[in-house]
C-alpha atoms as a PDB file:
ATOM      1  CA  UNK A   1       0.000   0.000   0.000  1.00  0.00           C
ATOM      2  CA  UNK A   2       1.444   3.027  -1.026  1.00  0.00           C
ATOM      3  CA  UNK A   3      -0.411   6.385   0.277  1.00  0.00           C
ATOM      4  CA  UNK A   4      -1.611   9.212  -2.101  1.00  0.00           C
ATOM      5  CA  UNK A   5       1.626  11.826  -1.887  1.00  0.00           C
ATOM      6  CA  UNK A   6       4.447   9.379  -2.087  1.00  0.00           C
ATOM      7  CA  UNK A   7       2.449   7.761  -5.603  1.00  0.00           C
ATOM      8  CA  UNK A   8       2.443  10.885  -6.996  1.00  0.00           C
ATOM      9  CA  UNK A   9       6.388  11.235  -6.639  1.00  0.00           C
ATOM     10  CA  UNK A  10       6.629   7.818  -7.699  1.00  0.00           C
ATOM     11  CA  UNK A  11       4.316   7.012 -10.427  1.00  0.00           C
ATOM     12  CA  UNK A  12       6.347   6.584 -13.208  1.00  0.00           C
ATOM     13  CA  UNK A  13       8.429   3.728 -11.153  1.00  0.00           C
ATOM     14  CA  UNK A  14       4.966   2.381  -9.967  1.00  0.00           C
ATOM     15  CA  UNK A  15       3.386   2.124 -13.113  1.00  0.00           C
ATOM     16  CA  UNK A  16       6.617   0.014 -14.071  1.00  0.00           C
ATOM     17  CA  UNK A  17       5.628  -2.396 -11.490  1.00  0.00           C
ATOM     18  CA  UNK A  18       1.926  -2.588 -12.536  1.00  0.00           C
ATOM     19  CA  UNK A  19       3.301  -3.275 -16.176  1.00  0.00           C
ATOM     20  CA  UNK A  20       5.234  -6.306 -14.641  1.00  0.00           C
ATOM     21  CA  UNK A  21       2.397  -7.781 -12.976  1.00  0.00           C
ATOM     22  CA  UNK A  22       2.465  -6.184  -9.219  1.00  0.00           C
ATOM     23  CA  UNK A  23      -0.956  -4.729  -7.626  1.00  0.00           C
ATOM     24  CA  UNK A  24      -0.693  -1.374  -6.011  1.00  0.00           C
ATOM     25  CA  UNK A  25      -2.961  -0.155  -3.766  1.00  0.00           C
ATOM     26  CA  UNK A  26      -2.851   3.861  -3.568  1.00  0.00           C
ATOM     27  CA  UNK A  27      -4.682   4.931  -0.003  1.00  0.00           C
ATOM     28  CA  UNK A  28      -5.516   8.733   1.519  1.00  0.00           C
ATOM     29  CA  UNK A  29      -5.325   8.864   4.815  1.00  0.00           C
ATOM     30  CA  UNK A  30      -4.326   5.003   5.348  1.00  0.00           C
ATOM     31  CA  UNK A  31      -7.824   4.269   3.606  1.00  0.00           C
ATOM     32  CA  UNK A  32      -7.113   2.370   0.392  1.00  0.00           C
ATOM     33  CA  UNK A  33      -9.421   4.535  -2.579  1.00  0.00           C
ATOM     34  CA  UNK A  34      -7.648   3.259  -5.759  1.00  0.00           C
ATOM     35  CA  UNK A  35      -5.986   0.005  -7.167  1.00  0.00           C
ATOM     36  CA  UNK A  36      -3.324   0.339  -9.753  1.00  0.00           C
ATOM     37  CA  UNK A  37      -2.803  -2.856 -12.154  1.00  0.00           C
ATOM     38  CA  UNK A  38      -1.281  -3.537 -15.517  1.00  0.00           C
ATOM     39  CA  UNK A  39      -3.640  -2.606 -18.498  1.00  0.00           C
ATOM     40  CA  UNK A  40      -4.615  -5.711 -20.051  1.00  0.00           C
ATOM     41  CA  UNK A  41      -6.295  -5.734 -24.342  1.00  0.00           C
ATOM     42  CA  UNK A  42      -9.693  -7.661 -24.851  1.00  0.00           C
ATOM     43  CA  UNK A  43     -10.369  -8.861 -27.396  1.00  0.00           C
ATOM     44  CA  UNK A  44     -13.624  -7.046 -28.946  1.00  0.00           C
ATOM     45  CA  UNK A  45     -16.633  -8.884 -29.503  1.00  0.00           C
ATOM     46  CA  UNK A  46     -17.194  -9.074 -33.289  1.00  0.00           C
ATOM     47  CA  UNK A  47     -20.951  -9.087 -34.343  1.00  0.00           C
ATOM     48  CA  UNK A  48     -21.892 -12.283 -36.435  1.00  0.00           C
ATOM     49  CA  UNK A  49     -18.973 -14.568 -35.874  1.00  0.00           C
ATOM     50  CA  UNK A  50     -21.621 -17.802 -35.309  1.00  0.00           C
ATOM     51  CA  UNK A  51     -23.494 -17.042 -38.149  1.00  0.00           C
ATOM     52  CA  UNK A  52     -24.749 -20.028 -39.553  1.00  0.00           C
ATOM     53  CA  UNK A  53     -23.935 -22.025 -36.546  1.00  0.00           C
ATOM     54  CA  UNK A  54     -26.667 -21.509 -34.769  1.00  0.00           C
ATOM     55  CA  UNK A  55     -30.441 -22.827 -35.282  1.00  0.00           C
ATOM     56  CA  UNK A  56     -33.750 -21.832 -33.783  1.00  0.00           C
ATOM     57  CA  UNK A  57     -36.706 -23.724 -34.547  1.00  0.00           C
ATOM     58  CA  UNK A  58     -39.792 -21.850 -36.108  1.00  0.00           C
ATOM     59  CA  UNK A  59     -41.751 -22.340 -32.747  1.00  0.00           C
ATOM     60  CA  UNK A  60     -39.119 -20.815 -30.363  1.00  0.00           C
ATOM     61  CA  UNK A  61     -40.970 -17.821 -29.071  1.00  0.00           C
ATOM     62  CA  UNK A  62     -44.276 -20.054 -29.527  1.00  0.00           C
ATOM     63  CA  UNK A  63     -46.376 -20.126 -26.111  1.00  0.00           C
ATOM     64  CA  UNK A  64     -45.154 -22.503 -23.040  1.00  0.00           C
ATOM     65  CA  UNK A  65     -47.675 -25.352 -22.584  1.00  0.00           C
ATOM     66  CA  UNK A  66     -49.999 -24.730 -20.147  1.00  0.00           C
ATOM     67  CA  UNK A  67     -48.023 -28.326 -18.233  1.00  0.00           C
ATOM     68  CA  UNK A  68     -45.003 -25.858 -18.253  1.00  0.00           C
ATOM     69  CA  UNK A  69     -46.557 -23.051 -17.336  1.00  0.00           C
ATOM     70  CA  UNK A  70     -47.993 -24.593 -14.593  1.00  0.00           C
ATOM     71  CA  UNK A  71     -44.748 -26.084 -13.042  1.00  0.00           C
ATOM     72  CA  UNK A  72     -43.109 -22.623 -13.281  1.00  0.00           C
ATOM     73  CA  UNK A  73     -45.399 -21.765 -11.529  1.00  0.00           C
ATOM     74  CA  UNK A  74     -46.339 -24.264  -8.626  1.00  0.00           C
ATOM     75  CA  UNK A  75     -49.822 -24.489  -9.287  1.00  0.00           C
ATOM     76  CA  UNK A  76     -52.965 -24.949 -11.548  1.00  0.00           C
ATOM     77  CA  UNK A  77     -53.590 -21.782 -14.030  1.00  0.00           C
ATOM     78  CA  UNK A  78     -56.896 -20.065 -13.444  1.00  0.00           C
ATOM     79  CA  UNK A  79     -58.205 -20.009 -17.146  1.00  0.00           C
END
């Protein structure tokens, strides 16, 4: 834990230790208020990628059965 004034003198050396992996906790007052870890990439998600993989039968959005209905819900359906 490293408190608030002595990160600002030191950032440049404790960004270096992010970068290789180390977690630094930066506290005011000896409360910790900010975390400082290496910046990772993700990957974006790319729209469409399982095109063509995937199926869904005509029915899918079809009403449950009123069996199913009735078991979600723990009881006979008034009609």
């Amino acid at each position: 834990m490293v408190n608030l004034y002595d990160a600002k003198t030191q950032l440049s050396a404790l960004v270096e230790a992010a970068a290789a992996g180390k977690e630094i906790i930066i506290a005011k007052n000896g409360r910790p208020r900010a975390k400082l870890v290496a910046y990772r990439e993700t990957a974006r998600r790319k729209p469409g990628r399982a095109k063509g993989r995937i199926w869904m039968s005509a029915d899918f959005d079809a009403p449950l059965p009123k069996d199913v209905l009735e078991a979600f819900s723990g009881g006979p359906l008034d009609e």
